[in-house]
Structure formats: structure tokens, C-alpha cells
PDB file of N, CA and C in Angstrom:
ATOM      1  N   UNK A   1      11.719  14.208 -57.035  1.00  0.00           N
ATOM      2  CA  UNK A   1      12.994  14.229 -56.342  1.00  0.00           C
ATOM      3  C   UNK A   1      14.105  14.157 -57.391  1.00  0.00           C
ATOM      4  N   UNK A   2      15.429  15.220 -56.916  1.00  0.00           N
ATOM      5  CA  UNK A   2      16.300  15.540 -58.199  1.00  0.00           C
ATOM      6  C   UNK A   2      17.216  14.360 -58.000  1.00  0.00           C
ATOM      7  N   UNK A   3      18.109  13.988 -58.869  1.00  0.00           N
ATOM      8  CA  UNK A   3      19.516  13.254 -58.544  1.00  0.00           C
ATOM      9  C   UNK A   3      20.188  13.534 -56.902  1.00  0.00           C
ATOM     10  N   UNK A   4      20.033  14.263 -56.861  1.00  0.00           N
ATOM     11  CA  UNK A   4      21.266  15.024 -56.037  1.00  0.00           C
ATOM     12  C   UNK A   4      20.492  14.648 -54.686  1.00  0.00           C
ATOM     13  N   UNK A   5      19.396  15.158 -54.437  1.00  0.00           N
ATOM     14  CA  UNK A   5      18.178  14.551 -53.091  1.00  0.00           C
ATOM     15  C   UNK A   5      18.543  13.156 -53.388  1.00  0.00           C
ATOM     16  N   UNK A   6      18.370  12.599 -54.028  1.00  0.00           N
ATOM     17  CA  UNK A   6      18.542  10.496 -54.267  1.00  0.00           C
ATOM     18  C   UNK A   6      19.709  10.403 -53.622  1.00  0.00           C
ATOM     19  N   UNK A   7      20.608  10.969 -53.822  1.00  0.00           N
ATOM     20  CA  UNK A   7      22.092  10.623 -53.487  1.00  0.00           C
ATOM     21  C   UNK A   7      22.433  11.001 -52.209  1.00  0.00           C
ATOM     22  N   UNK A   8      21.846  12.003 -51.799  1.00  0.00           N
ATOM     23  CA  UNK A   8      21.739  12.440 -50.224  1.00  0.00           C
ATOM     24  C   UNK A   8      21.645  11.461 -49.347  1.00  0.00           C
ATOM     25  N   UNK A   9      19.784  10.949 -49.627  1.00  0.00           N
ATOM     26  CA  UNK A   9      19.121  10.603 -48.842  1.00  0.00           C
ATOM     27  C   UNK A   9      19.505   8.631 -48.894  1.00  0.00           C
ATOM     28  N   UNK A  10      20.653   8.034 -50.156  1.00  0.00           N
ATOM     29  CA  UNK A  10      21.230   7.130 -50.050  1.00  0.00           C
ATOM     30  C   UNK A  10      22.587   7.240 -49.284  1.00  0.00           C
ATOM     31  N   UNK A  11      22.804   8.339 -49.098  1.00  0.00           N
ATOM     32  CA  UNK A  11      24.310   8.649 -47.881  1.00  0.00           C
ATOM     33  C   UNK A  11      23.885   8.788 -46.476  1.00  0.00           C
ATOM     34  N   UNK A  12      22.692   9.249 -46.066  1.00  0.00           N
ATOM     35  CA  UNK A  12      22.198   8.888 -45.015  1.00  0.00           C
ATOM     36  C   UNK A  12      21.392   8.068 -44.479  1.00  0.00           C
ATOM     37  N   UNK A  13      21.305   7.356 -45.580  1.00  0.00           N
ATOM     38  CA  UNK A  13      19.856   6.201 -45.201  1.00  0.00           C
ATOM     39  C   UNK A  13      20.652   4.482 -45.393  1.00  0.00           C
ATOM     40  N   UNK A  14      20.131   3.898 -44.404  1.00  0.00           N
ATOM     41  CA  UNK A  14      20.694   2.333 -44.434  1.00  0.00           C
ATOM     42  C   UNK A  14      19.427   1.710 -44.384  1.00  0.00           C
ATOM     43  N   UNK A  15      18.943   1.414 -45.415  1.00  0.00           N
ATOM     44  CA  UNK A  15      17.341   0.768 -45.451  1.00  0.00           C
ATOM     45  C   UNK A  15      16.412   1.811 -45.047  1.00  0.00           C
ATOM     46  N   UNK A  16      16.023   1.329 -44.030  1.00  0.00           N
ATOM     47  CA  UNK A  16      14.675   2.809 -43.473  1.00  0.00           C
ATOM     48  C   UNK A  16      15.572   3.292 -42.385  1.00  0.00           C
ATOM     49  N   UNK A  17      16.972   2.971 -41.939  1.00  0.00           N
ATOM     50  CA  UNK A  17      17.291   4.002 -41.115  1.00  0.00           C
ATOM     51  C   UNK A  17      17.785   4.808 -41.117  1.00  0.00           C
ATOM     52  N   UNK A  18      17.925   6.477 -40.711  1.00  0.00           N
ATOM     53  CA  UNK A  18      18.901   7.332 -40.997  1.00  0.00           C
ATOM     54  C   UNK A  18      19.764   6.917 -39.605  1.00  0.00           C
ATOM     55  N   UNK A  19      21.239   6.948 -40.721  1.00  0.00           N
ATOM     56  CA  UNK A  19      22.479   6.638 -39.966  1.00  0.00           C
ATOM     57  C   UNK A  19      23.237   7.744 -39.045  1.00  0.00           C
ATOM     58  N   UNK A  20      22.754   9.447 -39.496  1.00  0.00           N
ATOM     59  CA  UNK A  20      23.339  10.167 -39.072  1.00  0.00           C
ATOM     60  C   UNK A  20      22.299  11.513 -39.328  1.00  0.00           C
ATOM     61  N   UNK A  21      22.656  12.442 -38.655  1.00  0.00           N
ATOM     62  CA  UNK A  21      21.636  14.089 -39.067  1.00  0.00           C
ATOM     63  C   UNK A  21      22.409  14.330 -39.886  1.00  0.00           C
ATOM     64  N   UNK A  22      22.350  14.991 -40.825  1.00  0.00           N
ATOM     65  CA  UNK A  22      23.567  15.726 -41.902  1.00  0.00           C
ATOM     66  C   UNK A  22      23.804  16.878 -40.931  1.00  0.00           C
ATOM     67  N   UNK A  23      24.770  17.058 -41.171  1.00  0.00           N
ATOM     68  CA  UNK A  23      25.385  18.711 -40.492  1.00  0.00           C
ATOM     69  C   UNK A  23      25.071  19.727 -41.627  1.00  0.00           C
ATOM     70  N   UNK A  24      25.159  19.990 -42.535  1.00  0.00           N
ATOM     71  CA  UNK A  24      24.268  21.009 -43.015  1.00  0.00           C
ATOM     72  C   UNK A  24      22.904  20.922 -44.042  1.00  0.00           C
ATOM     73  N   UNK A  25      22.788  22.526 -43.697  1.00  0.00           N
ATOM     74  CA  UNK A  25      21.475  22.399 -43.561  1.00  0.00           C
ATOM     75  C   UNK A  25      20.309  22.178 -45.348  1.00  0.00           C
ATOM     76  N   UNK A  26      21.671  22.107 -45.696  1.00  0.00           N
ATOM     77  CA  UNK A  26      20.881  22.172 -47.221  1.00  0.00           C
ATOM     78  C   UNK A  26      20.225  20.397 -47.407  1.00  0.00           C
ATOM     79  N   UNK A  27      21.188  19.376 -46.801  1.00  0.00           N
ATOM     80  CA  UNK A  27      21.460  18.132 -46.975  1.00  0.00           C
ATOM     81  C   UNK A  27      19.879  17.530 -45.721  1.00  0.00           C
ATOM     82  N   UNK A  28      20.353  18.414 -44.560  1.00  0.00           N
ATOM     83  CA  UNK A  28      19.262  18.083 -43.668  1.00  0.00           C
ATOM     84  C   UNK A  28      17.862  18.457 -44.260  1.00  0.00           C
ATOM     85  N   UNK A  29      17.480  19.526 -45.155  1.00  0.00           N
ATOM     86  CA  UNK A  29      16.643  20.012 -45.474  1.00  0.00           C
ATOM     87  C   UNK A  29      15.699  18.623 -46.237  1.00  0.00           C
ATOM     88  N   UNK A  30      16.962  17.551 -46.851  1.00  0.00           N
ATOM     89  CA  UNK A  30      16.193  17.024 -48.047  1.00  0.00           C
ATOM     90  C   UNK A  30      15.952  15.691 -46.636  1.00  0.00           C
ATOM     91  N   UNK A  31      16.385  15.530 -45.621  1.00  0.00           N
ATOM     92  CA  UNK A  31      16.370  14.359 -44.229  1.00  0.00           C
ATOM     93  C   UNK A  31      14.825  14.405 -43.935  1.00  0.00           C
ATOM     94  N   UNK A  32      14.568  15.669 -44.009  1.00  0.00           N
ATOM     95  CA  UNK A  32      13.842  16.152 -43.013  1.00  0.00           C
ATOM     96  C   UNK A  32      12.360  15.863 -43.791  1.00  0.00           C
ATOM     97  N   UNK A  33      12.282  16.485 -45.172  1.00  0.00           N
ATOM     98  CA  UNK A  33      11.132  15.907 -46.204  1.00  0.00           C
ATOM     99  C   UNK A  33      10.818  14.988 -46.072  1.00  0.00           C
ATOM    100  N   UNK A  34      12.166  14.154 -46.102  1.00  0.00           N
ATOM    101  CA  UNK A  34      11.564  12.576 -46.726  1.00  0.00           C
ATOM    102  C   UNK A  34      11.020  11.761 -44.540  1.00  0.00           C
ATOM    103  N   UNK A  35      11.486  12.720 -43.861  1.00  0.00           N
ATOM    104  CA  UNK A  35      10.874  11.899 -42.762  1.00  0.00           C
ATOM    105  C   UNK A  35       9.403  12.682 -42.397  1.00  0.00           C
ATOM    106  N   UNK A  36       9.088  13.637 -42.745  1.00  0.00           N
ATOM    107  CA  UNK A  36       7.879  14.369 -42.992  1.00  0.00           C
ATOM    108  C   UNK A  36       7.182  13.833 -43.907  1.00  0.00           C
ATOM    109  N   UNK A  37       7.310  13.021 -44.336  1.00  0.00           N
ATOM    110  CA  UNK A  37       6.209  12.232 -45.302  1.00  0.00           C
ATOM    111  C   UNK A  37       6.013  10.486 -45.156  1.00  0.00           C
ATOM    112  N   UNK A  38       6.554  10.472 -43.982  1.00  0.00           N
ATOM    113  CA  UNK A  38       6.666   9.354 -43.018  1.00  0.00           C
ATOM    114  C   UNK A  38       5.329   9.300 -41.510  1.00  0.00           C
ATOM    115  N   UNK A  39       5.072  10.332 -42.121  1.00  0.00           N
ATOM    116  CA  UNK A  39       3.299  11.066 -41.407  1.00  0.00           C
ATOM    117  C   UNK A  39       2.517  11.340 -41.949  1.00  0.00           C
ATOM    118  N   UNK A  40       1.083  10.812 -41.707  1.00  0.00           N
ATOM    119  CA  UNK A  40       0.022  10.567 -42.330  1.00  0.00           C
ATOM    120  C   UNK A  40      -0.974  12.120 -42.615  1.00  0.00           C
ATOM    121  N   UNK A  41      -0.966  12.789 -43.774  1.00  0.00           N
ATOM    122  CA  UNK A  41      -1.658  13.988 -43.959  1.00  0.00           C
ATOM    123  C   UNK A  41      -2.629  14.177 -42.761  1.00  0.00           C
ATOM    124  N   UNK A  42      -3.343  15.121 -42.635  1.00  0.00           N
ATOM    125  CA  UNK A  42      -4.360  15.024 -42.244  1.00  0.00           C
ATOM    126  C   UNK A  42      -4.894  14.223 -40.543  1.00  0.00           C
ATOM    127  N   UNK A  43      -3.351  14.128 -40.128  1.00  0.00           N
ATOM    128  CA  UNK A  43      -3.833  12.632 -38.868  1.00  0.00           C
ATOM    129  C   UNK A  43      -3.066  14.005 -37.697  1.00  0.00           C
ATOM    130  N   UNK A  44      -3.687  13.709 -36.631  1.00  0.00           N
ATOM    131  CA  UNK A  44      -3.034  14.452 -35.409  1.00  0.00           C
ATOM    132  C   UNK A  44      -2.689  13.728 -34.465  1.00  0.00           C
ATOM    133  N   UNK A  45      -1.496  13.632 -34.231  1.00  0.00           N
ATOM    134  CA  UNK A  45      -0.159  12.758 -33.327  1.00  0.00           C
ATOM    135  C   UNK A  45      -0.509  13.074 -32.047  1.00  0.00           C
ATOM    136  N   UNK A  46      -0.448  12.545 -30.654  1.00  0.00           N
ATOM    137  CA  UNK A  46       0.298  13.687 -29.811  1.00  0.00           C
ATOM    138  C   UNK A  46       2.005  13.310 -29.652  1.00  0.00           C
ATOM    139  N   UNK A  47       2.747  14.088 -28.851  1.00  0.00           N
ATOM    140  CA  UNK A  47       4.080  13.894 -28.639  1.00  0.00           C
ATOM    141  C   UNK A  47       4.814  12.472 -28.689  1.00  0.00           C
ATOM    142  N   UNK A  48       4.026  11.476 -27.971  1.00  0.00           N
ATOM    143  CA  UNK A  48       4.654  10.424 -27.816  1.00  0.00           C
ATOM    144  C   UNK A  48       4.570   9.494 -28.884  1.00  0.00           C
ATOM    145  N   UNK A  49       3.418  10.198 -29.724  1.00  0.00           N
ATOM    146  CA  UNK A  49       3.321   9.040 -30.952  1.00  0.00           C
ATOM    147  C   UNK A  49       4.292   9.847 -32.271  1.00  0.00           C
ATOM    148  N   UNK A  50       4.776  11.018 -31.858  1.00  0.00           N
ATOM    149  CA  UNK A  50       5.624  11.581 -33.028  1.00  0.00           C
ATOM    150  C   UNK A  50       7.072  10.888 -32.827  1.00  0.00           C
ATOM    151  N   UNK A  51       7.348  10.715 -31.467  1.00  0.00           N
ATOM    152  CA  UNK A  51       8.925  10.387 -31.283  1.00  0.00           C
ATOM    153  C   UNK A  51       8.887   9.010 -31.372  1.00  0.00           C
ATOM    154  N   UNK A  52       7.708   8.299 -31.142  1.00  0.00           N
ATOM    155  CA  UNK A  52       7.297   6.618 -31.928  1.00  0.00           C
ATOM    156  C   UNK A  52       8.114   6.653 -33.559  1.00  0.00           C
ATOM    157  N   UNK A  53       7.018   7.607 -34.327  1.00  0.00           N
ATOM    158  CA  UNK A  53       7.315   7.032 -35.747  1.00  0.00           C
ATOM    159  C   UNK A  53       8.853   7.457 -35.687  1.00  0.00           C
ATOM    160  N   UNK A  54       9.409   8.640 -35.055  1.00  0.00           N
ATOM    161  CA  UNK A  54      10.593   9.040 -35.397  1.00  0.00           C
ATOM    162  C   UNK A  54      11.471   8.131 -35.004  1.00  0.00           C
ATOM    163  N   UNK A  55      11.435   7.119 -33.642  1.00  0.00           N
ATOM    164  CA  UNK A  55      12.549   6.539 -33.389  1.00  0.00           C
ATOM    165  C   UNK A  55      12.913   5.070 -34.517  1.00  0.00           C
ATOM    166  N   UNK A  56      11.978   4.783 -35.179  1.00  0.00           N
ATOM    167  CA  UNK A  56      11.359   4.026 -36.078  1.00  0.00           C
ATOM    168  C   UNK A  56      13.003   3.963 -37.172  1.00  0.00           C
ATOM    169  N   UNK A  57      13.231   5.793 -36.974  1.00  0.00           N
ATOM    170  CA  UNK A  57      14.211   5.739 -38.003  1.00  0.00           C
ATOM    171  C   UNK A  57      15.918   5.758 -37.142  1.00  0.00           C
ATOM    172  N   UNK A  58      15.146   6.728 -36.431  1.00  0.00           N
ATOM    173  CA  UNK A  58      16.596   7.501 -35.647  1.00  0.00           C
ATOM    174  C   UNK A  58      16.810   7.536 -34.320  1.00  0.00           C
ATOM    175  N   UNK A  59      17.729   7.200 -33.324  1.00  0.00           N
ATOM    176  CA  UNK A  59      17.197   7.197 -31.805  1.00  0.00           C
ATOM    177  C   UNK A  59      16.814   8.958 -31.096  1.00  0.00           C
ATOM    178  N   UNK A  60      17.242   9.815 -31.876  1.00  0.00           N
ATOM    179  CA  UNK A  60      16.936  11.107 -31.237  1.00  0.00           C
ATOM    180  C   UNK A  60      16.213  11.622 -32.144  1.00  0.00           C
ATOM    181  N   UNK A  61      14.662  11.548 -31.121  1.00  0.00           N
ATOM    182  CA  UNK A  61      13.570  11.835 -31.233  1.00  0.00           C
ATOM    183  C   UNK A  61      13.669  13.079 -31.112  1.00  0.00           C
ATOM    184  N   UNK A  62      13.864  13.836 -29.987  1.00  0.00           N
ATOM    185  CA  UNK A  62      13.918  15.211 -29.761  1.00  0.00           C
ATOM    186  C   UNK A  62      14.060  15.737 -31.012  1.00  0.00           C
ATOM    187  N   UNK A  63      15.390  16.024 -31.517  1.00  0.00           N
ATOM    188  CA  UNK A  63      16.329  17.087 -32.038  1.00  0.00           C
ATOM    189  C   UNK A  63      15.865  16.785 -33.573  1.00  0.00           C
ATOM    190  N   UNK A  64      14.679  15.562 -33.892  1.00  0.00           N
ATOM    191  CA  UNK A  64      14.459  15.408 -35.404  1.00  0.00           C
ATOM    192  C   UNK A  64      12.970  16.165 -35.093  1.00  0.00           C
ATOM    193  N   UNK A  65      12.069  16.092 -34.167  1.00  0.00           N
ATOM    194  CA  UNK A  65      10.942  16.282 -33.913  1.00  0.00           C
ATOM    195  C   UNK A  65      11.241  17.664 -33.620  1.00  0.00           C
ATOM    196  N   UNK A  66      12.051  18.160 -32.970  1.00  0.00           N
ATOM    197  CA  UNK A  66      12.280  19.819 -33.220  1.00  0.00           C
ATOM    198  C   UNK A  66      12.479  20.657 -34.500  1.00  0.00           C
ATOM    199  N   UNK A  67      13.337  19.868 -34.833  1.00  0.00           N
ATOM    200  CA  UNK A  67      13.614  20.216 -36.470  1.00  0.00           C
ATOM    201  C   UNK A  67      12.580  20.447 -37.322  1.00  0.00           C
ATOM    202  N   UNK A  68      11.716  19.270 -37.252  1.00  0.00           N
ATOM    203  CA  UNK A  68      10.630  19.157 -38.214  1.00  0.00           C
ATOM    204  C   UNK A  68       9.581  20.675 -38.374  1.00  0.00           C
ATOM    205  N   UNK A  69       9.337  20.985 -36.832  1.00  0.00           N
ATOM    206  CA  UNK A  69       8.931  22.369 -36.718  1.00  0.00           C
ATOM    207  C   UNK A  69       9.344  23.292 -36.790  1.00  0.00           C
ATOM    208  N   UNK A  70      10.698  23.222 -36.705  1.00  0.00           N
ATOM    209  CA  UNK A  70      11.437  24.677 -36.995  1.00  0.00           C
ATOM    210  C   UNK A  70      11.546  24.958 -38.533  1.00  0.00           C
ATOM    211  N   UNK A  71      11.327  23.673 -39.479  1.00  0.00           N
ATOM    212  CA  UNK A  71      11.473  23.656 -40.590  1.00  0.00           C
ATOM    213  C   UNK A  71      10.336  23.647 -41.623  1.00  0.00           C
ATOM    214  N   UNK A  72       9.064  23.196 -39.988  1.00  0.00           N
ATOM    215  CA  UNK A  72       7.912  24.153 -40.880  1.00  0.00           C
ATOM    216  C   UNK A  72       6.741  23.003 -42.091  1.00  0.00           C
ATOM    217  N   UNK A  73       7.646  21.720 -41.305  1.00  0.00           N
ATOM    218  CA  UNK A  73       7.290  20.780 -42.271  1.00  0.00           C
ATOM    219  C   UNK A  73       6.284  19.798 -41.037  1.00  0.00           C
ATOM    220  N   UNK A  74       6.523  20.354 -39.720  1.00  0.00           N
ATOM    221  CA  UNK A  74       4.976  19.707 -38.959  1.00  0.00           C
ATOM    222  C   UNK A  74       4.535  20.974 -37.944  1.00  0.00           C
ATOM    223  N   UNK A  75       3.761  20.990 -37.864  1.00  0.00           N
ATOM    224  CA  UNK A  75       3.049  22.190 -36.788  1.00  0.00           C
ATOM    225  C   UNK A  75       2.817  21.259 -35.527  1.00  0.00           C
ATOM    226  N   UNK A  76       3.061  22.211 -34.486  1.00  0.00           N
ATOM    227  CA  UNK A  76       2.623  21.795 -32.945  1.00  0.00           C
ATOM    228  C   UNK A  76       1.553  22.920 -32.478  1.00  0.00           C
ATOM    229  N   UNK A  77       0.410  22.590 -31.817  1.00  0.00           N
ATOM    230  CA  UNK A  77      -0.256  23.045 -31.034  1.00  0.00           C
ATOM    231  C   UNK A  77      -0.992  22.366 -29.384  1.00  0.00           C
ATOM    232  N   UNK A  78      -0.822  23.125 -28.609  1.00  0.00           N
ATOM    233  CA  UNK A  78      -1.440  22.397 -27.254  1.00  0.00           C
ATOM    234  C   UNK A  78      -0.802  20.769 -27.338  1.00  0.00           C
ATOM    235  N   UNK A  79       0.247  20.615 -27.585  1.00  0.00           N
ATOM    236  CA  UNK A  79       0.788  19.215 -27.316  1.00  0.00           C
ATOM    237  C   UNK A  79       0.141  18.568 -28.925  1.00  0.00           C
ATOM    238  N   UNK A  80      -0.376  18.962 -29.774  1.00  0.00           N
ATOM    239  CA  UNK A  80      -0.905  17.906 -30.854  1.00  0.00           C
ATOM    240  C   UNK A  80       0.110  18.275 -32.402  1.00  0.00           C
ATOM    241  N   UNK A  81       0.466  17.219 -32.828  1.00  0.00           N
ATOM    242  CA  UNK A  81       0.960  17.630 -33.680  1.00  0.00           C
ATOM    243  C   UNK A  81       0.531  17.159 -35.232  1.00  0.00           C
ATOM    244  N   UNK A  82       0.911  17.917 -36.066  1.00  0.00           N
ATOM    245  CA  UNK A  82       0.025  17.268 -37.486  1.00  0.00           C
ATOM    246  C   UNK A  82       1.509  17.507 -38.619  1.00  0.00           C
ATOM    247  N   UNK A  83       1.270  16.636 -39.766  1.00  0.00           N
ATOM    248  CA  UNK A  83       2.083  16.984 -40.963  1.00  0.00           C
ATOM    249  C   UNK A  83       1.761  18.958 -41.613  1.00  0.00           C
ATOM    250  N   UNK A  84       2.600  19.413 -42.108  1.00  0.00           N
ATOM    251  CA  UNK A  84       2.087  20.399 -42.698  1.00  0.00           C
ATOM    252  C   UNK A  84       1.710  20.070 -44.087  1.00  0.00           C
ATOM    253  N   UNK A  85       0.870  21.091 -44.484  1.00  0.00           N
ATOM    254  CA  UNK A  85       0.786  21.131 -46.356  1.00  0.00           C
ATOM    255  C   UNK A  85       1.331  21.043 -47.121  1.00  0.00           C
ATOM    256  N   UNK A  86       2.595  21.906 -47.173  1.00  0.00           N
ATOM    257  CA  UNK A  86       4.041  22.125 -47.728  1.00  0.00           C
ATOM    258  C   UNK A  86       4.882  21.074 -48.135  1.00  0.00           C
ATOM    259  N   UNK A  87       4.330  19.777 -47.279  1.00  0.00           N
ATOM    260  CA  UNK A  87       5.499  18.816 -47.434  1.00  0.00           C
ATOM    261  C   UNK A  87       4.896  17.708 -48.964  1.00  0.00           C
ATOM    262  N   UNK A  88       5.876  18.075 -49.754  1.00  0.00           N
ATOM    263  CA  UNK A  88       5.295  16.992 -51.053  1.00  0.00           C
ATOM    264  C   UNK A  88       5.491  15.793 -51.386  1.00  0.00           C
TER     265      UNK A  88
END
């Protein structure tokens, strides 16, 4: 992780919580990693246990748990969801 991700993810983070979504998407990009690795490789969630770990950080589960897939950093199938590979 560069300087610049550190400094991000200390403008949105208050201990383990994120305080806010970043509005863009370069800033959300680095949100979104570090809560994608807040899931266990290899483990398959279903829905209610993804918006568990997520509310953990943030109260909107939805719109971070959408994200995460649109961004490719968790896969959904038949309701199950898993971390992807991609995420380092």
C-alpha cells in the first residue's frame, strides 16, 4: 500500500469505521480493497452474513455490498457470496 492509499483510507477511517463512501471513484476504489480483505479467502457468505461483516464498518450494507461486485472484488452466485482472487 502506497502513501497516498494510507492517507485515504486515514480520511475515511475512524478506527475500524468508515465514516463516509468517498464520492469518487479512484478514493472509493482504495475503500473498497481494504473492506474486501475484511473477508475470509476461500469462505462462502450468504447475503446476510456479508451485510453482518459490512455493517461491522458502515451502516449501508447494500450500496458497499453492491459495490464490492460491481468492482469485482467479491463474486455473487445463487445468493452465495465469496472474496475474489484479485483482492491483495
Amino acid at each position: 500500500m502506497d502513501t497516498w492509499e494510507c492517507k485515504v483510507l486515514t480520511t475515511f477511517l475512524k478506527g475500524d469505521r468508515l465514516t463516509k463512501i468517498p464520492d469518487t471513484r479512484k478514493k472509493r476504489a482504495v475503500i473498497l480493497r481494504w473492506l474486501a480483505q475484511q473477508f475470509e479467502q476461500d469462505k462462502q457468505y450468504l447475503e446476510r452474513e456479508v451485510n453482518a461483516i459490512i455493517e461491522q464498518y458502515h451502516p449501508d450494507c447494500a450500496t458497499l455490498r453492491r459495490e464490492l461486485i460491481g468492482a469485482r472484488l467479491m463474486r455473487r452466485e445463487r445468493g452465495i457470496y465469496w472474496r475474489s482472487r484479485e483482492v491483495a
